[in-house]
N, C-alpha and C. Protein backbone atom coordinates (compact mmCIF):
# COMPACT_ATOMS: atom_id res chain seq x y z
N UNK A 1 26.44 13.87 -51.30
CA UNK A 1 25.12 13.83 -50.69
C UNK A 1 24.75 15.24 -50.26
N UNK A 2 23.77 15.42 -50.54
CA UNK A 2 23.02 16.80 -50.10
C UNK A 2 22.32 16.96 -48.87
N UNK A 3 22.67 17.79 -48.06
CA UNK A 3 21.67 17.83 -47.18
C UNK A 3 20.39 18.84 -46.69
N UNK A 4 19.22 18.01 -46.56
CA UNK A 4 18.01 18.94 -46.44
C UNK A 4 18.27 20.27 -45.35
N UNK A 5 17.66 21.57 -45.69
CA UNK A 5 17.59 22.40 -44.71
C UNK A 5 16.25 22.18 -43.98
N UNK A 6 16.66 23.08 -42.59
CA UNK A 6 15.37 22.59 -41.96
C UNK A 6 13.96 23.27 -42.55
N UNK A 7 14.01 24.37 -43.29
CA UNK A 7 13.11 24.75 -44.40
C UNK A 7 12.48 24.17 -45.12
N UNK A 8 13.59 22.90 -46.37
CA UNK A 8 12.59 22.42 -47.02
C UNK A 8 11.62 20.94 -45.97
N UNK A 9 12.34 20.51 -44.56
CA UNK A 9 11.25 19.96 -44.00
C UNK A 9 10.09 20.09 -43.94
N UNK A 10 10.14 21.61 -43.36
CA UNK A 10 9.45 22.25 -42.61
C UNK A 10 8.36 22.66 -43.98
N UNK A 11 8.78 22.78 -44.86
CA UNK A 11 7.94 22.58 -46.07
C UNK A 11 7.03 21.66 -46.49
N UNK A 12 7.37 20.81 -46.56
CA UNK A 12 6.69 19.34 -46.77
C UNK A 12 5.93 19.58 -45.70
N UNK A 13 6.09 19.36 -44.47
CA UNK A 13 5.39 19.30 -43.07
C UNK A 13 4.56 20.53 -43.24
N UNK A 14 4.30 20.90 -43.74
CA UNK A 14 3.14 22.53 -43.87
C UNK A 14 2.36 22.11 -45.20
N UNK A 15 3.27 21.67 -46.36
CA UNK A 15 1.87 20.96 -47.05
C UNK A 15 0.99 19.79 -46.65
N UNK A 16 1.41 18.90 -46.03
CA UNK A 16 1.14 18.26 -45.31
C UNK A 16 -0.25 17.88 -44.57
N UNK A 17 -0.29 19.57 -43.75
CA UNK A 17 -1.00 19.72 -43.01
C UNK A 17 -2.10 20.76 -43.53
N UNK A 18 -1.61 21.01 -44.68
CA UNK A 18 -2.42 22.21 -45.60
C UNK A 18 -3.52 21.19 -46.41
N UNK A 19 -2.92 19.78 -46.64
CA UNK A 19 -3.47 19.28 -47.66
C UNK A 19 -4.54 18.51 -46.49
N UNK A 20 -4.37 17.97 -45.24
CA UNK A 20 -5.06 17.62 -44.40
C UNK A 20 -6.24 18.36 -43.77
N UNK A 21 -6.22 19.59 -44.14
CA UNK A 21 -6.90 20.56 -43.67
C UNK A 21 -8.39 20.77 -45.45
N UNK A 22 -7.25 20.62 -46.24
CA UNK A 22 -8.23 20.69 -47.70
C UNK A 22 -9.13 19.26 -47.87
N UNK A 23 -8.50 18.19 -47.60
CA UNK A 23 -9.35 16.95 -47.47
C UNK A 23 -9.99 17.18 -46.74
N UNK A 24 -10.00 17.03 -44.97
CA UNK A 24 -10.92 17.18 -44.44
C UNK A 24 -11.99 17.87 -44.52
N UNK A 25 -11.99 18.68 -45.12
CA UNK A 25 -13.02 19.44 -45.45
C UNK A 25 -13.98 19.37 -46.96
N UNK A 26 -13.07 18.66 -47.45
CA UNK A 26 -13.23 18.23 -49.34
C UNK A 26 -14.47 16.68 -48.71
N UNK A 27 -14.05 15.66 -47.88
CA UNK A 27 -14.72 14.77 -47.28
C UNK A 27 -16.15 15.03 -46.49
N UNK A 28 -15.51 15.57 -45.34
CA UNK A 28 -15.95 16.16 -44.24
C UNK A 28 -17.46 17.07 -44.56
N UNK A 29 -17.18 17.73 -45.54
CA UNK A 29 -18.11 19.03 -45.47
C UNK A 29 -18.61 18.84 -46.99
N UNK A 30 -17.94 19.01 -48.08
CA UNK A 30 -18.69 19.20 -49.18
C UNK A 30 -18.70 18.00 -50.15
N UNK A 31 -18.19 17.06 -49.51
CA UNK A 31 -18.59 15.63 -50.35
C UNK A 31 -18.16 15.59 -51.60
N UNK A 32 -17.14 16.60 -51.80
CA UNK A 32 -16.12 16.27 -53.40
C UNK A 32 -14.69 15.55 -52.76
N UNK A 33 -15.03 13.76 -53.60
CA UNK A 33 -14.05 13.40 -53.74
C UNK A 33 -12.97 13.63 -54.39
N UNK A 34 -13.46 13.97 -55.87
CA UNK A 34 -12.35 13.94 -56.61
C UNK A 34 -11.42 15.15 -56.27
N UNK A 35 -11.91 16.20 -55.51
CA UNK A 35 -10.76 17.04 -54.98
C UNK A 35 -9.91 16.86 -53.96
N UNK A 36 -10.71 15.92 -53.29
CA UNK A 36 -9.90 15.50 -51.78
C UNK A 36 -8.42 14.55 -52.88
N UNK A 37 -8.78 13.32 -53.74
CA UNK A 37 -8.43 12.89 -54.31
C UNK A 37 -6.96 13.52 -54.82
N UNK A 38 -7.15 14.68 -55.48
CA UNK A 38 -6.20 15.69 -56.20
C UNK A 38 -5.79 16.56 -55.20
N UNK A 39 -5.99 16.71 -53.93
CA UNK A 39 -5.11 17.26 -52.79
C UNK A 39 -4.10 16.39 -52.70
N UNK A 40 -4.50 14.98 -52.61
CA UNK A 40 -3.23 13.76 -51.94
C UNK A 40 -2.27 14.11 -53.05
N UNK A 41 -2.69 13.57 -54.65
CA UNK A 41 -1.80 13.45 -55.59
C UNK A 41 -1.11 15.09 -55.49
N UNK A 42 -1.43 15.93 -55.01
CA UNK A 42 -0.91 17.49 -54.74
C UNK A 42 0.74 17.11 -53.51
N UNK A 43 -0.22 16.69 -52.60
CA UNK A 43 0.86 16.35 -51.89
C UNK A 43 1.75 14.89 -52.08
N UNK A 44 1.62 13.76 -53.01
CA UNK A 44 2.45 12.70 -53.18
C UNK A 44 3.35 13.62 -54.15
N UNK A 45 3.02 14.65 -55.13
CA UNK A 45 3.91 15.17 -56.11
C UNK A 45 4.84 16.09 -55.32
N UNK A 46 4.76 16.10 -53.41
CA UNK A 46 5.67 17.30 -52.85
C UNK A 46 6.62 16.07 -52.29
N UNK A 47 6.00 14.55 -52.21
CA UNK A 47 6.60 13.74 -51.53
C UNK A 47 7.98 13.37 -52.17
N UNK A 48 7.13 12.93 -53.46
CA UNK A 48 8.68 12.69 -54.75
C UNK A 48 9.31 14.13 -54.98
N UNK A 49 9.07 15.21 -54.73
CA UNK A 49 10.02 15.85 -55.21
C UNK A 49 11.12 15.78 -53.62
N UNK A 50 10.95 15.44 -52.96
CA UNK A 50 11.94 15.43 -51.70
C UNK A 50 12.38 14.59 -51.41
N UNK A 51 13.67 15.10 -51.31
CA UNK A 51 15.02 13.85 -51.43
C UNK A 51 15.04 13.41 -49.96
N UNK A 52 15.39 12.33 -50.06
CA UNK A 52 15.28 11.95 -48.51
C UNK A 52 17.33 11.41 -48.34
N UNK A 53 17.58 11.96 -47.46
CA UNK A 53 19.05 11.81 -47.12
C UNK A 53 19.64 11.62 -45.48
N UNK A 54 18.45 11.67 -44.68
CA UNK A 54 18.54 11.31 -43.30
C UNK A 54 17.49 10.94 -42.67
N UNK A 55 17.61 10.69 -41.19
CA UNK A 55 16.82 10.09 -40.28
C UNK A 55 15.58 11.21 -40.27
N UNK A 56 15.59 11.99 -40.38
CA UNK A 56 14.73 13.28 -40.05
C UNK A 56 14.36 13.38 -41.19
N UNK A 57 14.52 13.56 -42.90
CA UNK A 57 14.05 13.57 -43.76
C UNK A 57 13.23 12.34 -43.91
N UNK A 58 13.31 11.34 -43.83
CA UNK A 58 12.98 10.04 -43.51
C UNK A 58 11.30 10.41 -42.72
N UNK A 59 11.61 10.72 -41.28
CA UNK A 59 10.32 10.42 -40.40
C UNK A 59 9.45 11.88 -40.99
N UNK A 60 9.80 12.89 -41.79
CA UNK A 60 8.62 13.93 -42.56
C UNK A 60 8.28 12.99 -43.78
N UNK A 61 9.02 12.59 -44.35
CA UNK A 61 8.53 11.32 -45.85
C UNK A 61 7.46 10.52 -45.68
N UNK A 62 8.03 9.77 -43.90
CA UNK A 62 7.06 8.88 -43.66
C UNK A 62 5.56 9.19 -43.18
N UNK A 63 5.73 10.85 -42.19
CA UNK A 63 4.68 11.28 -41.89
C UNK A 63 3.52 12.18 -43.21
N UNK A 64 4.29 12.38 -44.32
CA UNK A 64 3.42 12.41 -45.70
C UNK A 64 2.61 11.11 -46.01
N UNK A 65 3.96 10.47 -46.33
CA UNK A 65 3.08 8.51 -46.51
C UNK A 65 1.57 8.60 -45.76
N UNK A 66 2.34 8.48 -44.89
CA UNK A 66 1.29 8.01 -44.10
C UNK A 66 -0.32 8.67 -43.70
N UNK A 67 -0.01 10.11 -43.54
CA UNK A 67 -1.31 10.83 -44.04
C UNK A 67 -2.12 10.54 -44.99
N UNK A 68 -1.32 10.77 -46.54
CA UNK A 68 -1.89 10.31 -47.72
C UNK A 68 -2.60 8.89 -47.67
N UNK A 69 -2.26 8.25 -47.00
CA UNK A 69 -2.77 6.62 -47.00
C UNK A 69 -4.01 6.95 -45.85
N UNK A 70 -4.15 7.98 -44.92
CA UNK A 70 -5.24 7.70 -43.65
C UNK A 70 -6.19 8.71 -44.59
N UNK A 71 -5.44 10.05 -45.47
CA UNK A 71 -6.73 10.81 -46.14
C UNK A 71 -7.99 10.05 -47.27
N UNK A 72 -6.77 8.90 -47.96
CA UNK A 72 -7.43 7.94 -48.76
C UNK A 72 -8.55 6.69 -48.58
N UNK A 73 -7.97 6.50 -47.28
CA UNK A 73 -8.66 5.20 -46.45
C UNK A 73 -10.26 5.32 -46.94
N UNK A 74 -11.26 6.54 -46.78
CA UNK A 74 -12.75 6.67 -46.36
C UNK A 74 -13.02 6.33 -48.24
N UNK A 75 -12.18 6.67 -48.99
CA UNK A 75 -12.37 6.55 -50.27
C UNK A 75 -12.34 5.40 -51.19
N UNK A 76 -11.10 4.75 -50.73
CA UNK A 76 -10.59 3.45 -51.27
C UNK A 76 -10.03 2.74 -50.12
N UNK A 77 -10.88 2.04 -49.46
CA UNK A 77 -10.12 1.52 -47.84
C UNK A 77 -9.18 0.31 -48.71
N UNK A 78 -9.80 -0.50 -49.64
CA UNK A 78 -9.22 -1.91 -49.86
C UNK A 78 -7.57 -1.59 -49.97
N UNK A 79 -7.39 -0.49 -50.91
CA UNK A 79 -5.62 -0.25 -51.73
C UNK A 79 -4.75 0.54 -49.71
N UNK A 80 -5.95 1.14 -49.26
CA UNK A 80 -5.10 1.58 -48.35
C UNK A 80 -4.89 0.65 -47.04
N UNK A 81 -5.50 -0.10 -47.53
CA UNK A 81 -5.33 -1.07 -46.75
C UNK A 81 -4.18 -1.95 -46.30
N UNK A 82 -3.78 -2.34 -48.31
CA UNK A 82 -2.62 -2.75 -48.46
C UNK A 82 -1.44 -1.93 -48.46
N UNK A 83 -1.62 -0.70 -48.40
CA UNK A 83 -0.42 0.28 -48.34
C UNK A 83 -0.17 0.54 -46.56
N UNK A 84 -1.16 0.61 -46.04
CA UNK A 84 -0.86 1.04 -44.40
C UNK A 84 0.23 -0.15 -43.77
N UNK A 85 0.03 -1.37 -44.55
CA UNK A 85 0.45 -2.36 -44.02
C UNK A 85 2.26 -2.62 -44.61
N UNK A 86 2.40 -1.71 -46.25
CA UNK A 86 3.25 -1.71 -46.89
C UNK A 86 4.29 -0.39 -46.33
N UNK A 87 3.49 0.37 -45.49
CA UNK A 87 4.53 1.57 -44.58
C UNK A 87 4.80 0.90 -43.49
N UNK A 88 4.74 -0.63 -42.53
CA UNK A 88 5.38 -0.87 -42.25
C UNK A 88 4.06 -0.99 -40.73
N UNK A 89 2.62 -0.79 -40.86
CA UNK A 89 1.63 -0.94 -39.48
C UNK A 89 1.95 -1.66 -39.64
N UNK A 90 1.16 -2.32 -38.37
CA UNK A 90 0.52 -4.24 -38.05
C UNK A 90 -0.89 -4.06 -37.98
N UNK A 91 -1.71 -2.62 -37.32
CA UNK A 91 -3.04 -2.52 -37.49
C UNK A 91 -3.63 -2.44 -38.49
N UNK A 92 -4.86 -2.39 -38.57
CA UNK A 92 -5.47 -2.18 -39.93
C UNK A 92 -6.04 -0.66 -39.84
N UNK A 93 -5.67 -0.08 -40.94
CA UNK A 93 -5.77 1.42 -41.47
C UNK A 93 -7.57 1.73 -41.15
N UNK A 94 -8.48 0.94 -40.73
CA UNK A 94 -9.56 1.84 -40.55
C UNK A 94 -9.81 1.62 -38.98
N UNK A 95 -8.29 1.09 -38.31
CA UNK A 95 -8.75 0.96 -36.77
C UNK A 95 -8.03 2.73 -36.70
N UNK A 96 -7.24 3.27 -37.10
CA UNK A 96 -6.12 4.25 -37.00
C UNK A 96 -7.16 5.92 -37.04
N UNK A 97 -6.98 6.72 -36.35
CA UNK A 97 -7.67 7.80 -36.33
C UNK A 97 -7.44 8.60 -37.67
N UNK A 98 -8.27 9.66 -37.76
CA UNK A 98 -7.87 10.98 -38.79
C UNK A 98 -7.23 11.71 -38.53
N UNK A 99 -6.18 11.76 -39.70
CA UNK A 99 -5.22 12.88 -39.37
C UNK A 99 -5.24 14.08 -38.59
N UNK A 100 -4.54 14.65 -38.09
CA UNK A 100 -5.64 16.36 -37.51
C UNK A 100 -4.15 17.13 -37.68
N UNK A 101 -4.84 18.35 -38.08
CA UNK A 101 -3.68 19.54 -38.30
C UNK A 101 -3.36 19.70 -36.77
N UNK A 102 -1.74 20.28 -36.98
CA UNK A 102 -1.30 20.88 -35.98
C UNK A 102 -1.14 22.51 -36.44
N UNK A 103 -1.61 23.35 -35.93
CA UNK A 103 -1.79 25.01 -36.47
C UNK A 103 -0.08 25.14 -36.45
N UNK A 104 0.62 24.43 -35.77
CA UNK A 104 2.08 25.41 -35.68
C UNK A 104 2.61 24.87 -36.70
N UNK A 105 2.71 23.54 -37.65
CA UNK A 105 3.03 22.95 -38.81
C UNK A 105 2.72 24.26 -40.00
N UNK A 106 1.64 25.23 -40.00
CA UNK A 106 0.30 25.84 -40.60
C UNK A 106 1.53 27.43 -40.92
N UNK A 107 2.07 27.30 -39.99
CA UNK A 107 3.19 29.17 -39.99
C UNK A 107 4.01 29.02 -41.23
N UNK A 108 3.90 30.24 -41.81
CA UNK A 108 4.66 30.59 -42.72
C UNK A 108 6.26 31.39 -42.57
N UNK A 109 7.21 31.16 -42.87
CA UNK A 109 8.44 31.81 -42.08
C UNK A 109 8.38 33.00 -43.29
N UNK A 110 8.04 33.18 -44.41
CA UNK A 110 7.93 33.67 -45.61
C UNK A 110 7.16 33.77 -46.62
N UNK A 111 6.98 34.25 -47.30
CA UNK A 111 5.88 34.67 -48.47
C UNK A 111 6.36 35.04 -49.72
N UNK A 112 5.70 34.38 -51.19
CA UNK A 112 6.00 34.11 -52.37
C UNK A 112 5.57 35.82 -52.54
N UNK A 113 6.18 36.55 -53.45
CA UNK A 113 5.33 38.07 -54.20
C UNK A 113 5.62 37.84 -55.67
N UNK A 114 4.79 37.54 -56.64
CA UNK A 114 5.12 37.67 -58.09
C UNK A 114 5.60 39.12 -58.33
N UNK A 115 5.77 39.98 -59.23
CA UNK A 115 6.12 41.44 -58.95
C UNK A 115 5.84 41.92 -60.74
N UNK A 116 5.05 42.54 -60.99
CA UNK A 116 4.86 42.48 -62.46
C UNK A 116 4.90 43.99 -62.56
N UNK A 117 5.10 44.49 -64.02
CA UNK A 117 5.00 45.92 -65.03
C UNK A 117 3.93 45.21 -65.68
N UNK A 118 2.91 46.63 -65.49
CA UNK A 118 1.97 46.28 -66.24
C UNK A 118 1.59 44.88 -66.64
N UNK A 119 1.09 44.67 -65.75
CA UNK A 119 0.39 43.13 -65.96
C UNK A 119 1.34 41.95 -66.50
N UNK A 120 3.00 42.26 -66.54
CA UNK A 120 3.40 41.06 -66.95
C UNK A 120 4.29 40.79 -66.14
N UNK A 121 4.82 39.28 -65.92
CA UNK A 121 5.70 38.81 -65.15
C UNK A 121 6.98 39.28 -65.23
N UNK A 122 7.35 39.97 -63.94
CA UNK A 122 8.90 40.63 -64.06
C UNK A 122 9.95 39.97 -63.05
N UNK A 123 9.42 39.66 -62.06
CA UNK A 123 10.23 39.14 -61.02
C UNK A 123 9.19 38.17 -59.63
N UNK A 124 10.06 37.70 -58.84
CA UNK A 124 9.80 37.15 -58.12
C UNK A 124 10.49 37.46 -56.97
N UNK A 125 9.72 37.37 -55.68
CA UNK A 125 9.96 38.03 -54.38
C UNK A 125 10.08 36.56 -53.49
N UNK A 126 11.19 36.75 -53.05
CA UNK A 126 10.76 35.62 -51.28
C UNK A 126 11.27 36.82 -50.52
N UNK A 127 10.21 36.91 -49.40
CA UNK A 127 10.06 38.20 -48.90
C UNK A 127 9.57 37.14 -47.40
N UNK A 128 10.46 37.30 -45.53
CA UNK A 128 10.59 37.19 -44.74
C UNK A 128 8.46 37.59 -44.40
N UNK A 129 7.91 36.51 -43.63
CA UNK A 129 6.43 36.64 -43.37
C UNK A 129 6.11 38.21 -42.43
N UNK A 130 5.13 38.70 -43.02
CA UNK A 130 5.13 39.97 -41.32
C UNK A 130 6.03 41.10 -41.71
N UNK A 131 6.30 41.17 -42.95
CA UNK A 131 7.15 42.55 -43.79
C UNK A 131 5.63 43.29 -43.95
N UNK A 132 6.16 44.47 -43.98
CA UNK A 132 4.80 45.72 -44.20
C UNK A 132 4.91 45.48 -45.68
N UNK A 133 3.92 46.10 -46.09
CA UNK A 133 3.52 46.80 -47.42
C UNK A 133 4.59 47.46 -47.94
N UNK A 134 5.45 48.57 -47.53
CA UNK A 134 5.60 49.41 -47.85
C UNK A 134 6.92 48.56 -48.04
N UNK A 135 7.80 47.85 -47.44
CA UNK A 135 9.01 47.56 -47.33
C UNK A 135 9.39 46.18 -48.76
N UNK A 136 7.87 45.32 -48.57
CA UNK A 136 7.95 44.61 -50.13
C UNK A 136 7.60 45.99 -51.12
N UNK A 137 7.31 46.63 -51.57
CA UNK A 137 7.07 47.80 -52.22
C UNK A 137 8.46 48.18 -52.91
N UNK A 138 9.15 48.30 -51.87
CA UNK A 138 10.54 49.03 -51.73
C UNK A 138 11.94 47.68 -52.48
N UNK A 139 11.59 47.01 -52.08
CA UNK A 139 12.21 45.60 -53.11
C UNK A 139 11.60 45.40 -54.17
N UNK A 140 10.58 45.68 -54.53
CA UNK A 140 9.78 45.41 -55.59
C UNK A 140 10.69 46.55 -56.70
N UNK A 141 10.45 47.53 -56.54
CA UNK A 141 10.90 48.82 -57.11
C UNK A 141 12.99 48.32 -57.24
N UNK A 142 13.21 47.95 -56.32
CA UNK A 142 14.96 47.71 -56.38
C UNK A 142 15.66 46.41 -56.87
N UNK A 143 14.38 45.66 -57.36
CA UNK A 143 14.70 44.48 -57.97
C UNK A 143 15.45 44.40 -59.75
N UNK A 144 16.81 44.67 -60.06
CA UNK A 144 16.98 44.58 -61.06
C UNK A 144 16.51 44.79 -62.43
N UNK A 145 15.65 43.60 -62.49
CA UNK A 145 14.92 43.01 -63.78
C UNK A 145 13.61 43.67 -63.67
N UNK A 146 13.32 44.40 -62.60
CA UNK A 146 11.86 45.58 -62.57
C UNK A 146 12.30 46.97 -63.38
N UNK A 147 13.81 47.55 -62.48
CA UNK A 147 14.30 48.20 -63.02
C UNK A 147 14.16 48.80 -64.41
N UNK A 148 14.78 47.94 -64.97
CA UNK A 148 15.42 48.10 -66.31
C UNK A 148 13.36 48.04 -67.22
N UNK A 149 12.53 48.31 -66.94
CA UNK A 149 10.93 48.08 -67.23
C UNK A 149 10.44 48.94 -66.82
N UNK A 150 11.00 49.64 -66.25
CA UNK A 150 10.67 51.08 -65.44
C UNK A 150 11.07 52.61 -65.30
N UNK A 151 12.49 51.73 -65.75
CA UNK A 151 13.41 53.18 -66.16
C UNK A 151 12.62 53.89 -66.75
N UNK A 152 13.37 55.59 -66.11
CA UNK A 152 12.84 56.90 -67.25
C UNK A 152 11.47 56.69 -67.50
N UNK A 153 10.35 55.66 -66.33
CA UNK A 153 8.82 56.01 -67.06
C UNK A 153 8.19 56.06 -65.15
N UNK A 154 7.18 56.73 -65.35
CA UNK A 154 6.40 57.38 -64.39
C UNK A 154 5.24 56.28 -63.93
N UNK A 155 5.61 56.42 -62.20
CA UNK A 155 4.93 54.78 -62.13
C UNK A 155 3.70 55.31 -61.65
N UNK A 156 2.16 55.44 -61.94
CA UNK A 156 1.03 55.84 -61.74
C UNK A 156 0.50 55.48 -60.57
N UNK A 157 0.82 53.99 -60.57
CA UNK A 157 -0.05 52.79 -59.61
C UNK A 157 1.02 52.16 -59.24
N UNK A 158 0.57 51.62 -57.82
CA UNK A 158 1.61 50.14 -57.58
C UNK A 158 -0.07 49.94 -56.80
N UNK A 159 -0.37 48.74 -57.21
CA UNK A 159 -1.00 47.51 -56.46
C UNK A 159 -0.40 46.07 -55.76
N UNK A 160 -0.37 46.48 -54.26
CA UNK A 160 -0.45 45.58 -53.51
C UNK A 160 -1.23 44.17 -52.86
N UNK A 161 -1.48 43.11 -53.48
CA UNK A 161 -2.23 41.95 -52.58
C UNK A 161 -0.86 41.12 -51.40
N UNK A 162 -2.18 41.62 -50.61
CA UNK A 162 -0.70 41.03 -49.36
C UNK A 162 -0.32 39.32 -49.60
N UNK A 163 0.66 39.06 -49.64
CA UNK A 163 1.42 37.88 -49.73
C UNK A 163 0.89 37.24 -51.24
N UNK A 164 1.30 38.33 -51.92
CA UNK A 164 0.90 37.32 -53.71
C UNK A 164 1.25 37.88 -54.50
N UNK A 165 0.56 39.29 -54.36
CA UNK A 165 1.05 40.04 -56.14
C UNK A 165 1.89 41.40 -55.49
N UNK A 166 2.13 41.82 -56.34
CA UNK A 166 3.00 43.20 -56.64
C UNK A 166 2.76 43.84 -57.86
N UNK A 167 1.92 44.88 -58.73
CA UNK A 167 1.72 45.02 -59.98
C UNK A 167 2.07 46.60 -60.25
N UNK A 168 2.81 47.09 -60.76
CA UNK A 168 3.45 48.08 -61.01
C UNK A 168 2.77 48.99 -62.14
N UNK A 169 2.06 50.01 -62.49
CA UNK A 169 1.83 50.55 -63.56
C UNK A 169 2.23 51.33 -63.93
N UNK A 170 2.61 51.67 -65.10
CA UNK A 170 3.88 52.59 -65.45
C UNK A 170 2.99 53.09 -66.73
């Protein structure tokens, strides 16, 4: 048996609240269902990919469920109807409030950097949140598989987008 770190919880629980934040506003404000729609299935595809192996993996599973079923309700009340009742309520899913983000669910402990030569995919960064510029820069450049794409050639440009790209021109 494997056990979850508190990371990939804390993962789920940040899409979660990312995807609660994209509905509400997909509903709320600009009246596209079918995106609110494809947020949930965004987040049911983070639900199945997470293994559930304890009490605590368990109550983040259930607190996905259960979002997904209160983001769905205004859309398709009848199916969520029968599902609010299939996670185990006794109320009925349109007595139950709207989800609401919690901002501290919302923190990032880290940040994805693609890291490319000349416009093509070379590497990938997990890089600690609140690193300068200069210090992803500096991994970017000492990453192996950049290396060996770089050798012996003169780097013109480095373009920085904070927390995404890294693009190297040589």
């Amino acid at each position: 048996m494997r056990w979850k770190s508190a990371g990939e919880q804390k993962a789920l629980r940040r899409k979660t609240h990312e995807i609660i934040t994209k509905v509400s506003d997909d509903v709320g404000r600009r009246y596209t269902f079918n995106t609110a729609i494809a947020g949930v299935m965004e987040l049911l595809n983070a639900v199945n990919a997470f293994e559930v192996n304890g009490d605590a993996d368990q109550s983040v599973r259930q607190e996905a469920l259960e979002t997904a079923v209160l983001l769905l309700s205004p859309i398709v009340p009848h199916v969520t109807h029968e599902l609010w009742y299939a996670l185990g309520h006794t109320t009925a899913v349109n007595d139950e409030s709207r989800p609401t983000v919690e901002k501290q669910s919302l923190v990032k402990d880290e940040e994805q950097y693609v890291v490319q030569v000349n416009g093509k995919l070379r590497a990938r960064l997990t890089v600690a949140a609140g690193v300068d510029r200069d210090a992803v820069e500096a991994m970017a450049l000492a990453d192996p598989n950049v290396q060996q794409f770089i050798e012996g050639k003169t780097i013109r440009k480095v373009i920085v987008v904070p927390n995404k790209l890294i693009n190297l021109v040589v």
